[in-house]
Structures are given as C-alpha cells and as structure tokens.
C-alpha atoms as a PDB file:
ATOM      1  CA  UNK A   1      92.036-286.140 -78.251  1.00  0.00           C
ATOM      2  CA  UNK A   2      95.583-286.969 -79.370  1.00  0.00           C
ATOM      3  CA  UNK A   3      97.681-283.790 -80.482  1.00  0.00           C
ATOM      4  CA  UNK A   4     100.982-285.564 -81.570  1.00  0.00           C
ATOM      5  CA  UNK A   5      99.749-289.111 -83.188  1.00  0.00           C
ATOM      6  CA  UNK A   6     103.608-289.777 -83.221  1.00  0.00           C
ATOM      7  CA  UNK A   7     104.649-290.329 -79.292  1.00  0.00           C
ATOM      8  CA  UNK A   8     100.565-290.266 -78.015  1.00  0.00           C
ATOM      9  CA  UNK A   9     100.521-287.428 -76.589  1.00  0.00           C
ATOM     10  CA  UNK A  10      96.942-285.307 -75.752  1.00  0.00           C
ATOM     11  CA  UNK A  11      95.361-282.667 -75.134  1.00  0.00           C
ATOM     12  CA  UNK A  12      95.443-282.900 -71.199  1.00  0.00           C
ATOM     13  CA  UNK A  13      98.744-283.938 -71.263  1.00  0.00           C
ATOM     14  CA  UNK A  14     100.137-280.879 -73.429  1.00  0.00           C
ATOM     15  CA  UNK A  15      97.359-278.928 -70.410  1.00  0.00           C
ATOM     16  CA  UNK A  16      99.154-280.856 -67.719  1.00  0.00           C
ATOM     17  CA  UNK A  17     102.694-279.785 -69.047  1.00  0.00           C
ATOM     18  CA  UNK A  18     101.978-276.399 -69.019  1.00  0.00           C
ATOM     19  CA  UNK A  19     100.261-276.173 -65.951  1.00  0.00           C
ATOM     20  CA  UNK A  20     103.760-277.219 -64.954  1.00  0.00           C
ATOM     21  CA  UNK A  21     105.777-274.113 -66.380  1.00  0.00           C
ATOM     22  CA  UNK A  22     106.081-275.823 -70.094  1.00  0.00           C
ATOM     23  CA  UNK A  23     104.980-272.693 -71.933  1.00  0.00           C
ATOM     24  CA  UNK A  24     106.231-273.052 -75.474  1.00  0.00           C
ATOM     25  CA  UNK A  25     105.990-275.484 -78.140  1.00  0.00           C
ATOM     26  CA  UNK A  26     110.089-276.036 -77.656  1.00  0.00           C
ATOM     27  CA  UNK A  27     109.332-276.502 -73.812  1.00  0.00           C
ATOM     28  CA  UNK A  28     106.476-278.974 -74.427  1.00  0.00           C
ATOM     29  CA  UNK A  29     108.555-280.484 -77.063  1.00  0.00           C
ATOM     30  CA  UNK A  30     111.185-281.248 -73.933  1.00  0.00           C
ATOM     31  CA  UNK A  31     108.379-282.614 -71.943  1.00  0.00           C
ATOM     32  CA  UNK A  32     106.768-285.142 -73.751  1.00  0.00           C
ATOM     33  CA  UNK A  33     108.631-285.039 -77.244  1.00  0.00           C
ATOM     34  CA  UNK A  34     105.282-283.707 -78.781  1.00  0.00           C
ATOM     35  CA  UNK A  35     106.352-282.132 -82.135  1.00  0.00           C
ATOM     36  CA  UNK A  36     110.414-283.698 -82.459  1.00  0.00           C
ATOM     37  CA  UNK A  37     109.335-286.444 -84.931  1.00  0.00           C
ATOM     38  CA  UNK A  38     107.266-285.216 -88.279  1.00  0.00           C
ATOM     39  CA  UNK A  39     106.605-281.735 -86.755  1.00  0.00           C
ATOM     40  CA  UNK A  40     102.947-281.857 -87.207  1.00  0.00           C
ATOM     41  CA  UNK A  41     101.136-280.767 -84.338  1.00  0.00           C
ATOM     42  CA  UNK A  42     103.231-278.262 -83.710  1.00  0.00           C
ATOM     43  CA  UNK A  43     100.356-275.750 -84.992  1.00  0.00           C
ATOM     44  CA  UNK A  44      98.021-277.513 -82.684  1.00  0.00           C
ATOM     45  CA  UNK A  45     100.442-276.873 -79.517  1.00  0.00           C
ATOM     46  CA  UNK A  46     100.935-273.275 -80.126  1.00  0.00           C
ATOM     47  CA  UNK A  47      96.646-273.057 -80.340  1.00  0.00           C
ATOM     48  CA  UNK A  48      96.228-274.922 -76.833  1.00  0.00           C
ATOM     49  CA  UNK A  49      98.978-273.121 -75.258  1.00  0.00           C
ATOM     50  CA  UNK A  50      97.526-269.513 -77.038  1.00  0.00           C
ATOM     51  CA  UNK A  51      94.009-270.521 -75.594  1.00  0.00           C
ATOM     52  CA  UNK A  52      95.223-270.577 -72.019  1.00  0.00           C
ATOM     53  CA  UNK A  53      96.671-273.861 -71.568  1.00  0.00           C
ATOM     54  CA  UNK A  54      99.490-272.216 -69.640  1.00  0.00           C
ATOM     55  CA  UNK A  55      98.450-270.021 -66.759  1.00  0.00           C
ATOM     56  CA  UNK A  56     102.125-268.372 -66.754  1.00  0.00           C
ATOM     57  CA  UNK A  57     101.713-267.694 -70.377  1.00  0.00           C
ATOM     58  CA  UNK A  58     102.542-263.928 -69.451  1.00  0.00           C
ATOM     59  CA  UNK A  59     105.280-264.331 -67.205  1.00  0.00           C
ATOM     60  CA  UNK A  60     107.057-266.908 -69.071  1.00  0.00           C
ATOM     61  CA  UNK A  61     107.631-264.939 -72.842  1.00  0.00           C
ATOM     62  CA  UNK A  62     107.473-261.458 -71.348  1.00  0.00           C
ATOM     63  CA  UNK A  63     105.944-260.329 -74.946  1.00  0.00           C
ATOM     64  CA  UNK A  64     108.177-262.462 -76.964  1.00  0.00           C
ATOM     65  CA  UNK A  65     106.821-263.611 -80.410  1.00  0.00           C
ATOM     66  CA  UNK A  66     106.177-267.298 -79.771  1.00  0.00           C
ATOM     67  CA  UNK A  67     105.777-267.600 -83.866  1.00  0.00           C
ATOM     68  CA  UNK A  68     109.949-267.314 -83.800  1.00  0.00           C
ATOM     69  CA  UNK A  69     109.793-270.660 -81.633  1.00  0.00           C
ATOM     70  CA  UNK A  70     107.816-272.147 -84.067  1.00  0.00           C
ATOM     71  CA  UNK A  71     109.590-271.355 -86.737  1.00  0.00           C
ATOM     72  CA  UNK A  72     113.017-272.421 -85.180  1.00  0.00           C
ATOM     73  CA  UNK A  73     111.102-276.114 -84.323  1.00  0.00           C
ATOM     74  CA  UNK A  74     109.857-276.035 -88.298  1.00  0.00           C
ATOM     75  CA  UNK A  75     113.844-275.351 -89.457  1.00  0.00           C
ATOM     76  CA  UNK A  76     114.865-277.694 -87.180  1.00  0.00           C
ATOM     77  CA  UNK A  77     112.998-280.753 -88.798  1.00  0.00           C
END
C-alpha cells in the first residue's frame, strides 16, 4: 500500500528504511523524500514507525517526543 502517493513510496519501503536506522519521519523524509512534497502522509509515517517499523526505535530518540519532528516537517511545508 502506497504511504506517500507523491514520490511512490510504501509501506515496505518506509519498513525497509527503518530497518536501516531511518527512525523518524525527518529521517525517512531523507531516505525516500516521503512527506517533502504536500506533507500528507506524514501522519501515516509516524503510525508505521510508532507500530515497530524501526527496531532501534528506542535507541535512536532516547525518549524524545517524536510529535516535535512532526511538527517541525508540518512548519516546514
């Protein structure tokens, strides 16, 4: 299933980019440019990568609110 309709990406990509250390919506965003055009799936990134999508979930934020990342990506566009 397609999460950014803009640039094509899915669901096992956004799962393949975070199995690779991309553990935030900005860091996907880098990867695959899922979520730098009309900002829509931006919400649907931050749900895959809050159901486990990223095994270093807890490493990588250590406790940081990823809701400020998503709101710097929303002021951004």
């Amino acid at each position: 299933m397609y999460v950014c309709n803009c640039f094509g990406v899915t669901e096992a990509q956004v799962a393949k980019h975070a199995e690779g250390g991309a553990c935030t919506p900005r860091q996907i965003a880098s990867a695959c440019k899922a979520g730098t055009d009309c900002g829509s799936c931006v919400r649907r990134i931050q749900a895959l990568l809050g159901r486990g999508a990223c095994p270093r979930r807890e490493t990588a934020d250590q406790g940081e609110p990823v809701f400020a990342e998503l709101a710097e990506l929303e002021d951004a566009a």
